[in-house]
Protein backbone atom coordinates (compact mmCIF):
# COMPACT_ATOMS: atom_id res chain seq x y z
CA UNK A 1 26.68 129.54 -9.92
CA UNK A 2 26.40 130.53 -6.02
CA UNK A 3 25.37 134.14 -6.24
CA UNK A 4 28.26 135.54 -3.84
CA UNK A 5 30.62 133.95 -6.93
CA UNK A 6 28.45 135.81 -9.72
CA UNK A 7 29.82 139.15 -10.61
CA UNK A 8 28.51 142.49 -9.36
CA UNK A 9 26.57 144.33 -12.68
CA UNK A 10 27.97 147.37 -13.32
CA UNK A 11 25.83 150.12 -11.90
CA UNK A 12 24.86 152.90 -14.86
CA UNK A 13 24.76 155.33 -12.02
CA UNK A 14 27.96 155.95 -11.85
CA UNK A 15 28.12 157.10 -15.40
CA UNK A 16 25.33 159.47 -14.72
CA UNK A 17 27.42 160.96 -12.04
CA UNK A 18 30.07 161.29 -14.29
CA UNK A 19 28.08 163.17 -16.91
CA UNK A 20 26.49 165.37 -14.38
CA UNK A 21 29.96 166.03 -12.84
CA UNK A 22 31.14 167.42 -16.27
CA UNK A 23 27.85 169.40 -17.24
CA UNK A 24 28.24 171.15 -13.80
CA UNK A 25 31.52 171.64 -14.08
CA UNK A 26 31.62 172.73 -17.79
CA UNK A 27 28.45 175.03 -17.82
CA UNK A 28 28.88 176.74 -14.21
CA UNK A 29 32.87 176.64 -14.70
CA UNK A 30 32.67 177.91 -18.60
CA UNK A 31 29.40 180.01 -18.44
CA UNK A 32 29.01 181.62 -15.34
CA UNK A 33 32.48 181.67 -13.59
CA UNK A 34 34.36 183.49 -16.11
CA UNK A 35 31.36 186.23 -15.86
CA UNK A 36 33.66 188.73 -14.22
CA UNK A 37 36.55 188.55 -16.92
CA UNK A 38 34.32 190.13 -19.78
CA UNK A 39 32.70 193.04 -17.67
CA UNK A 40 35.37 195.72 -18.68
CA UNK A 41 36.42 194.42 -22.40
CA UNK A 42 32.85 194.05 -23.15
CA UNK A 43 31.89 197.12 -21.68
CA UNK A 44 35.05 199.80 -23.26
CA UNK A 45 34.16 197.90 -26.82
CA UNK A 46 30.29 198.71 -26.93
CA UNK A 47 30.82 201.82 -24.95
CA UNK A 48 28.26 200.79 -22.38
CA UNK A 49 27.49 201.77 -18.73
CA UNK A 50 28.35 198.70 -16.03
CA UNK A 51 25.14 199.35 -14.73
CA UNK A 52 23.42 198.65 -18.12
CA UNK A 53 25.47 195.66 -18.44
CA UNK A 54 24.82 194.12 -15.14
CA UNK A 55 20.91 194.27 -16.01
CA UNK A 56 22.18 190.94 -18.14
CA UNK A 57 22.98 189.50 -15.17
CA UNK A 58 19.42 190.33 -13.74
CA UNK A 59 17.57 188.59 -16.84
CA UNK A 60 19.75 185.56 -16.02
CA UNK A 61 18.36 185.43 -12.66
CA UNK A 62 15.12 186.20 -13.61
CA UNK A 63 14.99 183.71 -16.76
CA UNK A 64 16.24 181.23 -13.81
CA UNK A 65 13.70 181.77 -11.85
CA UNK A 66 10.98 181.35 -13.71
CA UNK A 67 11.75 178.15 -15.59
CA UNK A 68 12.37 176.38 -11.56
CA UNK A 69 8.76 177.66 -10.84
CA UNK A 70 7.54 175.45 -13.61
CA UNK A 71 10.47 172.64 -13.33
CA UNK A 72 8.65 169.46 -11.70
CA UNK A 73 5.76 170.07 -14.69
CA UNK A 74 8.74 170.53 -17.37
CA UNK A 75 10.29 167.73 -16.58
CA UNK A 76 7.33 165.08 -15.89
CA UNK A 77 6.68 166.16 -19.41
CA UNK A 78 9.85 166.23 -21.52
CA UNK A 79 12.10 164.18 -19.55
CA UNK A 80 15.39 165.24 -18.12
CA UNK A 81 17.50 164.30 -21.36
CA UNK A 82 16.00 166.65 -23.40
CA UNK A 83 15.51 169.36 -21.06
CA UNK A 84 19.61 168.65 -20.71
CA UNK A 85 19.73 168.88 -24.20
CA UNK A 86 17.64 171.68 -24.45
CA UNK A 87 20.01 173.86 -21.84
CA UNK A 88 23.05 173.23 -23.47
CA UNK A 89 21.41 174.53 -27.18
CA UNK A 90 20.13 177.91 -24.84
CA UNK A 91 23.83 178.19 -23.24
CA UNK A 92 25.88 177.76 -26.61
CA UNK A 93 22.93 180.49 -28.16
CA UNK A 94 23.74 182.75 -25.37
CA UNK A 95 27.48 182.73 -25.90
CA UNK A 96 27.25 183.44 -29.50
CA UNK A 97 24.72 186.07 -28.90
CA UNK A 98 27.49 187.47 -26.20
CA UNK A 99 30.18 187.30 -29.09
CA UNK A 100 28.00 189.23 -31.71
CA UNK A 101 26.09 191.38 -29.89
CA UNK A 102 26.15 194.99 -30.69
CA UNK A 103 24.21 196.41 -28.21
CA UNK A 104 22.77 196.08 -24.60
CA UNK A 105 18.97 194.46 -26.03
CA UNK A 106 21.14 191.73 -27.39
CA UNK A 107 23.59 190.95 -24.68
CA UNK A 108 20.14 190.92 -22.29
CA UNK A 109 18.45 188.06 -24.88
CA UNK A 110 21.86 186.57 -24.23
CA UNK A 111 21.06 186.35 -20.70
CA UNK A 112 17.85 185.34 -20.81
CA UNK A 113 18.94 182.37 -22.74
CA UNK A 114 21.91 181.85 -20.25
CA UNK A 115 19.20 181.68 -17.23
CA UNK A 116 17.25 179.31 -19.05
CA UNK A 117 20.44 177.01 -20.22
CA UNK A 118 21.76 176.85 -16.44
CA UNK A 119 18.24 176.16 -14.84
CA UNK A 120 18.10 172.71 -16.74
CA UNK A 121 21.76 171.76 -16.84
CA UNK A 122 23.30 172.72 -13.10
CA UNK A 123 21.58 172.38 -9.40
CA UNK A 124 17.90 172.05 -9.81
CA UNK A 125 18.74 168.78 -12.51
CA UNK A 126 21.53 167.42 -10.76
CA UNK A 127 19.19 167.28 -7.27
CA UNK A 128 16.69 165.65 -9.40
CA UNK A 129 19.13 163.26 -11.32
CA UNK A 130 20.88 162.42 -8.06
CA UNK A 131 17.27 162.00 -6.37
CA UNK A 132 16.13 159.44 -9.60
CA UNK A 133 19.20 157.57 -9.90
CA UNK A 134 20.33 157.16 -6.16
CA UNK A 135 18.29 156.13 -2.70
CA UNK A 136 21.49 156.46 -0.57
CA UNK A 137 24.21 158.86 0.21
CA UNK A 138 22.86 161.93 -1.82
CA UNK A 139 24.27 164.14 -0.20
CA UNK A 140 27.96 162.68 -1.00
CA UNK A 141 27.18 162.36 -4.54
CA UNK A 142 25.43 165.92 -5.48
CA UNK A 143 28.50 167.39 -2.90
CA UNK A 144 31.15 165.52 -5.46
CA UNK A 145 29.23 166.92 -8.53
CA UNK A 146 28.48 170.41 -7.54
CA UNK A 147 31.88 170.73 -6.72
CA UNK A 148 32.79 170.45 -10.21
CA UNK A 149 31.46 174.04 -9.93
CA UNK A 150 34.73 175.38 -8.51
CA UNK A 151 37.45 173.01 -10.45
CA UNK A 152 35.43 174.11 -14.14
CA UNK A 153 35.46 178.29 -12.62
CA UNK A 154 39.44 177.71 -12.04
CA UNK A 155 40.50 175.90 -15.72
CA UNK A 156 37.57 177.62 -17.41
CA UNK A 157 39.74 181.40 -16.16
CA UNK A 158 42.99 180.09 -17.46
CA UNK A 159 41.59 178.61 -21.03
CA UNK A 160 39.69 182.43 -21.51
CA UNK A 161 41.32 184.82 -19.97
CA UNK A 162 44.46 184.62 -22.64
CA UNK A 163 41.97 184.41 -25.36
CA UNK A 164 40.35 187.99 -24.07
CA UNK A 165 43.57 189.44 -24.04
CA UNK A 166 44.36 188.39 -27.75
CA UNK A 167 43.80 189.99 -31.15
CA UNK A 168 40.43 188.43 -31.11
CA UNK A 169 39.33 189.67 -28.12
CA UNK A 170 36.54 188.38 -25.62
CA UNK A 171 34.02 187.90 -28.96
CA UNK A 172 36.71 184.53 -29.72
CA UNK A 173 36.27 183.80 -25.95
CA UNK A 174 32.66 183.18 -26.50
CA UNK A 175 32.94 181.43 -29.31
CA UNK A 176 35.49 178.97 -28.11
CA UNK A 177 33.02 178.60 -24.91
CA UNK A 178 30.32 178.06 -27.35
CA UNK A 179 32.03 175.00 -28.80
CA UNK A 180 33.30 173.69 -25.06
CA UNK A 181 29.76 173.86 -24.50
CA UNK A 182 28.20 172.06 -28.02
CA UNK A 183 31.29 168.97 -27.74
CA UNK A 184 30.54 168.48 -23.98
CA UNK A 185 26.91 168.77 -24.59
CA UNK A 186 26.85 165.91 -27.29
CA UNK A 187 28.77 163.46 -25.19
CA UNK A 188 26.40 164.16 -22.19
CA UNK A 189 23.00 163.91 -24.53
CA UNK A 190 24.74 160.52 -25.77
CA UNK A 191 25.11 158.39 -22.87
CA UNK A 192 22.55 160.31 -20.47
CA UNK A 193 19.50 158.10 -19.79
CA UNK A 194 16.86 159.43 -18.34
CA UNK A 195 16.24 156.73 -15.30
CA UNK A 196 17.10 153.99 -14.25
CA UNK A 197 15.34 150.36 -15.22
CA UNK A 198 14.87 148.93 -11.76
CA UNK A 199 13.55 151.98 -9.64
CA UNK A 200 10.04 152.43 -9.52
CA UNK A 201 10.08 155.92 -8.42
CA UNK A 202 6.33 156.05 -7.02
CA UNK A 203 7.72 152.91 -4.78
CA UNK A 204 9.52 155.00 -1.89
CA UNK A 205 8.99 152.67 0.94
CA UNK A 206 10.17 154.71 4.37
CA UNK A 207 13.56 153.17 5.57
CA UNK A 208 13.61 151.00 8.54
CA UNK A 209 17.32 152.26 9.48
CA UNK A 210 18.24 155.41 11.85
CA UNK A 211 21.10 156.47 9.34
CA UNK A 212 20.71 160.06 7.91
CA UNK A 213 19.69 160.98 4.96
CA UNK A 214 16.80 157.88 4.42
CA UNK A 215 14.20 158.80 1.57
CA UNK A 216 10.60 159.22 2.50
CA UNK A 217 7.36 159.07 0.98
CA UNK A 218 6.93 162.64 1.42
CA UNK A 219 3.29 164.96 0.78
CA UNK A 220 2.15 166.02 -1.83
CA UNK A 221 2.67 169.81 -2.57
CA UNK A 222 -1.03 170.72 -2.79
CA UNK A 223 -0.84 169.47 1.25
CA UNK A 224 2.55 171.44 1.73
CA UNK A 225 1.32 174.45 0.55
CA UNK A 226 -0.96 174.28 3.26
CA UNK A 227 1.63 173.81 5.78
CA UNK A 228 3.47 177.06 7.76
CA UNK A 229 6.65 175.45 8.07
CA UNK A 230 6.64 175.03 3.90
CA UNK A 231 6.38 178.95 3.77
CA UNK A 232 8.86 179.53 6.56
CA UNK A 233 11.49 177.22 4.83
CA UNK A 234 11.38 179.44 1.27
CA UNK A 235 11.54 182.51 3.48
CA UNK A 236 15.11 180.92 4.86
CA UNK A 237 15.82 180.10 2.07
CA UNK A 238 15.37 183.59 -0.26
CA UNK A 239 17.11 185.55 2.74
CA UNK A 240 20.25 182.93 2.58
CA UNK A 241 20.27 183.65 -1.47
CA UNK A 242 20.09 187.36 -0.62
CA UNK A 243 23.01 187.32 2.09
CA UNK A 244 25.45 184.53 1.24
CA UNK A 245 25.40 185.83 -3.34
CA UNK A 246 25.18 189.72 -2.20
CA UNK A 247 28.05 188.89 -0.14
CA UNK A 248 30.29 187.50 -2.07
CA UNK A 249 29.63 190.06 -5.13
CA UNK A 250 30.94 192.48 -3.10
CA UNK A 251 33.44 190.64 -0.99
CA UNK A 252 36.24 191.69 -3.11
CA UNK A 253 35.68 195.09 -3.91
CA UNK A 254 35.62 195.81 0.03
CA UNK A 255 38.75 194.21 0.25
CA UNK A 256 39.75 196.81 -2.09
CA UNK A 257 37.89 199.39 -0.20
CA UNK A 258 39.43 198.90 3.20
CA UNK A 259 42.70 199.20 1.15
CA UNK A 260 44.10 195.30 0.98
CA UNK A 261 46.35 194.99 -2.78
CA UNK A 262 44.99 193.52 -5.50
CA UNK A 263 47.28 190.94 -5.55
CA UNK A 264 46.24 189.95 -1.98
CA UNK A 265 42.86 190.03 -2.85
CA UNK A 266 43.58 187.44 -5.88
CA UNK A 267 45.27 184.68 -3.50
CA UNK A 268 42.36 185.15 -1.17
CA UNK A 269 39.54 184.39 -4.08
CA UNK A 270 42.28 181.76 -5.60
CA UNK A 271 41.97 180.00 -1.97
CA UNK A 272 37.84 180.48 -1.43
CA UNK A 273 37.58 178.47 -4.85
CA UNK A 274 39.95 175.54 -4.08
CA UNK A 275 37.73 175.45 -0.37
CA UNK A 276 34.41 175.93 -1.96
CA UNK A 277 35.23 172.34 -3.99
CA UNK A 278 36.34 170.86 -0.91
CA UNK A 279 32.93 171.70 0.84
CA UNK A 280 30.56 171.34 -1.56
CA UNK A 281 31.88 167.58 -1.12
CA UNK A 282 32.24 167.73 2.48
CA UNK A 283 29.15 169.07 3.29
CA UNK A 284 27.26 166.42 1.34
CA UNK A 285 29.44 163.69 3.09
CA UNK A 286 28.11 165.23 6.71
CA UNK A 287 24.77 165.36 5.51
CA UNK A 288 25.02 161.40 4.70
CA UNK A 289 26.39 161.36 8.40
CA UNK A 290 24.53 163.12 10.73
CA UNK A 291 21.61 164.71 9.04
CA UNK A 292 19.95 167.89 8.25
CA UNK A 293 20.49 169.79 11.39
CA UNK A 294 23.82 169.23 12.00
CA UNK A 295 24.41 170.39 8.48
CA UNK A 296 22.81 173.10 8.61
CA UNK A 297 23.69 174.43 11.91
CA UNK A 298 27.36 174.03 10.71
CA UNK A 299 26.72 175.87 7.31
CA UNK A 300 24.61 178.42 8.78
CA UNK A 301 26.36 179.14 11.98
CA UNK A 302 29.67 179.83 9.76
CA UNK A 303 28.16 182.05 7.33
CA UNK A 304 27.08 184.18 10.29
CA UNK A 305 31.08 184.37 11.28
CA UNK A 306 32.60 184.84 7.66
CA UNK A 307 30.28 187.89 6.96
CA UNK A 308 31.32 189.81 10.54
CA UNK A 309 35.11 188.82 9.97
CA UNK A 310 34.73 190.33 6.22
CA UNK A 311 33.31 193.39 7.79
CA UNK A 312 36.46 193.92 10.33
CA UNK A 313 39.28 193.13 7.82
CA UNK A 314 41.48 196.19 7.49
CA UNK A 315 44.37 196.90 6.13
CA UNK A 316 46.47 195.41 9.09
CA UNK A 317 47.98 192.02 9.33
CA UNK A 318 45.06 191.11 11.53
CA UNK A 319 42.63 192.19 8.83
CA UNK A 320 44.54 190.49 6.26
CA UNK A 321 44.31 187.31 8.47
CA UNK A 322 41.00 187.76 8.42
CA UNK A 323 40.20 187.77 4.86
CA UNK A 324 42.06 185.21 4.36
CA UNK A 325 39.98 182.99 6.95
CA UNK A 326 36.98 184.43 5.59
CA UNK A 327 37.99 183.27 2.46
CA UNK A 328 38.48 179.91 2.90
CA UNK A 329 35.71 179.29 5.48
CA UNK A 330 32.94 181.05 3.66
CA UNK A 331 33.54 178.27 0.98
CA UNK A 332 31.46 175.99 3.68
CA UNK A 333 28.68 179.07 4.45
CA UNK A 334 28.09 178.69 0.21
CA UNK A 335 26.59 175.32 -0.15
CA UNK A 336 23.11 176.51 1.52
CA UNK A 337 22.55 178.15 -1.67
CA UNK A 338 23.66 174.91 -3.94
CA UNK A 339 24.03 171.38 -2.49
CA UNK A 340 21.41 171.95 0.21
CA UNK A 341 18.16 173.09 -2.13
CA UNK A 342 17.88 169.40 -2.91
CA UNK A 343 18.42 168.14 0.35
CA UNK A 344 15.88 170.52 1.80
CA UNK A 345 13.23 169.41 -0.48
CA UNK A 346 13.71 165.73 0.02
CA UNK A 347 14.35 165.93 3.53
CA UNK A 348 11.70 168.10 4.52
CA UNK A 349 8.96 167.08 2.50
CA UNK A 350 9.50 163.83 1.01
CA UNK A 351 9.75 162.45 -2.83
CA UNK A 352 5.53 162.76 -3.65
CA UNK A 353 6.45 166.24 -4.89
CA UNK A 354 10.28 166.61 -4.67
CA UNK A 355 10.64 167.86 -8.34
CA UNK A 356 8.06 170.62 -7.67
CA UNK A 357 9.45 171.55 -4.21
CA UNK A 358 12.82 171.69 -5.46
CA UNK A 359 12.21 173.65 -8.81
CA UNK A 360 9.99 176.76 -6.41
CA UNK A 361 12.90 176.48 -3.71
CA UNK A 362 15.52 177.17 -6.22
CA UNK A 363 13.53 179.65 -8.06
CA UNK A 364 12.94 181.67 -4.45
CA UNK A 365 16.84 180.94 -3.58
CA UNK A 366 17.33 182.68 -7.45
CA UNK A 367 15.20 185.85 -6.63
CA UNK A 368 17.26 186.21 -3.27
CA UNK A 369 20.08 186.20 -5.72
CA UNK A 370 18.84 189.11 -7.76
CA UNK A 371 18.13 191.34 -4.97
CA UNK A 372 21.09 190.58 -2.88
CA UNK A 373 23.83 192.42 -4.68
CA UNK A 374 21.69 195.65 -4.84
CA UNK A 375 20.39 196.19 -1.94
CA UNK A 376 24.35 195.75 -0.37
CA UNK A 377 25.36 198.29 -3.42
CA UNK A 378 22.45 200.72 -2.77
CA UNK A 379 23.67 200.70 1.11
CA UNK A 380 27.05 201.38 -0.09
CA UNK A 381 26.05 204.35 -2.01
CA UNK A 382 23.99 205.85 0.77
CA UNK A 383 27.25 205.17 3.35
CA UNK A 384 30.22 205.02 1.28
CA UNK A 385 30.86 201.19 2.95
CA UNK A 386 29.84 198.02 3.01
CA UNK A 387 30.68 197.36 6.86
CA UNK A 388 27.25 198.09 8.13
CA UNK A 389 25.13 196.48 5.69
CA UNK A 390 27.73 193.22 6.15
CA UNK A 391 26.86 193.34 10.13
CA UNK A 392 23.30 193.47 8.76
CA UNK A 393 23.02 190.83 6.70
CA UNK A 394 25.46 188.77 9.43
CA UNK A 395 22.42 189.87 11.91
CA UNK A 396 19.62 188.58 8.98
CA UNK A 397 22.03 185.53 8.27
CA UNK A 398 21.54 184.93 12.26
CA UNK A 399 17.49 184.53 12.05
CA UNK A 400 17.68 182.25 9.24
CA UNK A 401 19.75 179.69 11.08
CA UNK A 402 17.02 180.28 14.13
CA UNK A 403 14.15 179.90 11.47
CA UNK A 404 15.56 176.61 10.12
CA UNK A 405 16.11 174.61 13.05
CA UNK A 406 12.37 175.73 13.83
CA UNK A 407 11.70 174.50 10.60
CA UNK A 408 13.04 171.20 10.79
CA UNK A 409 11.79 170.70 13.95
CA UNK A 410 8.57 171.04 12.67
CA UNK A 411 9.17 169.20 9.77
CA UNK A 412 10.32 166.08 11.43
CA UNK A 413 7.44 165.62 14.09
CA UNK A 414 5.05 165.88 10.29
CA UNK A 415 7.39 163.38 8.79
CA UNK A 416 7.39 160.39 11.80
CA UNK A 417 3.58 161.04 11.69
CA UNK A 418 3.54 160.26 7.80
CA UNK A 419 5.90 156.78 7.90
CA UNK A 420 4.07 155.55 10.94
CA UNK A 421 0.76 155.69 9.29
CA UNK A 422 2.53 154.29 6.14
């Protein structure tokens, strides 16, 4: 049989991108976008502070971080199936420790275990999936799955929300997440494989063509480490963790604070989640188009905008305007802290050590994170506002996109040196 007659074989990928597509968007939508909705029943029933109750959040991040520290070792190890398997057992114990829990010590082992669950089922596995199973058009594909982020957040509110307000209360909204989380989980441990049969991942031969987004051999990290431009890229990227996730914890209660209604402040949120799913997959696409820089100058150079427009809405039509504007564009500011830790690490230094680079860039993007929301909340309490701390961080925001294109320019004189002696 001629072999343009034969038929194509289906490609396995594509079922991988399916079941990453519904781990991201079960565990992110389920486990961490309905986050809010339990703060004040959980809260009144154990007669808790907020501020004790937010520390949970803290042990998520820190849990997080630490596990991407030692990711590329975990995973060389174990295999990505059963560290898959392994987050979605942590997740479903965190929920049902969130459902029983009593007191603060065990809603903060709950969030330890949520930390842990989301570190080996949501960005830092997807990149290194995506980076295993595909050599072309990344950026597209994690950009379609992370963007399951913002369609699970939007059916996960409706499922729970109802179920808080019933006789059960939010300790039934756990459990039902808990068994979202163990049926989902058993279809994705099913048909997940861990690679594919005909890539020999040590076998990254440096692409002939111009079009963005090629794979590269890459250095090794004990080499990167030596670099500056390796150091300067996690220092961009902990200050965009710090700016772009302390901004938008305290986006809406400013809103509030310059006097916009509650209802207002709804449709805008309602509208930045619909947006953030349309660019998560956008930005990947113009990533696969015209490369790092142009990404990133387009991500970073609106995230500058968003968070000096936040600062100036009012309660004014022309403030309302702009909340609304900052609500859908800040959507595309949001995928330097998702979509673009994978693409970093492969772009700027190559496949050798991408699963190492990737798990310490996440875990520094995770401690930004952590700090971001306070320091923003410990300005407000010193100034009664947020507007000068968001002209701050807008003026912080405004180094890091100088610092990356320094970065990359750097980076890409060391790469063409690398694939012309290879």
């Amino acid at each position: 049989m001629d072999d343009q007659t034969k038929p194509k074989k289906f490609d396995y990928k594509w079922i991988i991108v399916a079941l990453c597509f519904l781990m991201v968007f079960t565990c992110l939508g389920f486990c961490s976008s309905t986050n809010s909705l339990f703060v004040k029943p959980v809260t009144e029933n154990l007669g808790i502070e907020r501020s004790a109750y937010s520390i949970k959040d803290s042990c998520r991040y820190v849990a997080t971080a630490v596990i991407n520290i030692f990711f590329g070792s975990l995973v060389a190890r174990f295999g990505s199936k059963k560290l898959i398997a392994a987050g979605f057992l942590c997740l479903i114990g965190s929920m049902v420790l969130f459902a029983v829990a009593t007191n603060v010590w065990v809603l903060y082992a709950g969030g330890l275990l949520l930390g842990i669950g989301l570190a080996w089922t949501t960005t830092t596995m997807v990149g290194y999936v995506v980076n295993k199973w595909s050599r072309e058009n990344r950026g597209t594909i994690m950009g379609a799955i992370l963007a399951a982020n913002g369609l699970g957040g939007a059916l996960a509110t409706q499922v729970v929300t109802p179920v808080i307000g019933s006789d059960g209360g939010y300790r039934h909204a756990y459990f039902l997440i808990a068994a979202v989380l163990l049926a989902v989980g058993v279809i994705v441990v099913i048909f997940f494989k861990d690679r594919p049969k005909t890539i020999n991942d040590l076998a990254v031969a440096p692409s002939k063509k111009k079009s963005r987004g090629q794979v590269w051999v890459g250095i090794e990290l004990s080499k990167a480490t030596k670099k500056a431009y390796f150091y300067g890229a996690l220092v961009c990227v902990f200050l965009t963790g710090l700016v772009l996730q302390g901004i938008t914890g305290v986006a809406a209660a400013h809103m509030g604070d310059v006097g916009l209604n509650s209802q207002y402040i709804a449709t805008v949120l309602s509208v930045h989640s619909i947006f953030l799913a349309v660019f998560k997959f956008a930005t990947g696409f113009i990533y696969d188009k015209f490369g790092l820089r142009v990404t990133v100058s387009i991500c970073s150079v609106t995230a500058v905008a968003v968070m000096v427009m936040l600062a100036l809405v009012s309660n004014t039509t022309f403030g309302m305007i702009l909340a609304m504007v900052y609500g859908v564009f800040a959507s595309l500011a949001l995928p330097l802290e998702t979509i673009m830790l994978p693409i970093y690490a492969s772009d700027l230094f190559g496949e050798k050590s991408f699963n190492k680079i990737l798990g310490i860039m996440v875990s520094v993007n995770t401690a930004g994170y952590a700090l971001g929301g306070p320091v923003l909340n410990l300005c407000y309490d010193f100034m009664g506002s947020y507007k000068t701390a968001l002209i701050a961080f807008a003026c912080v925001m405004l180094v890091v996109v100088i610092g990356l294109q320094i970065v990359i320019t750097i980076a890409n004189r060391q790469r063409k040196i690398i694939c012309a002696a290879e």
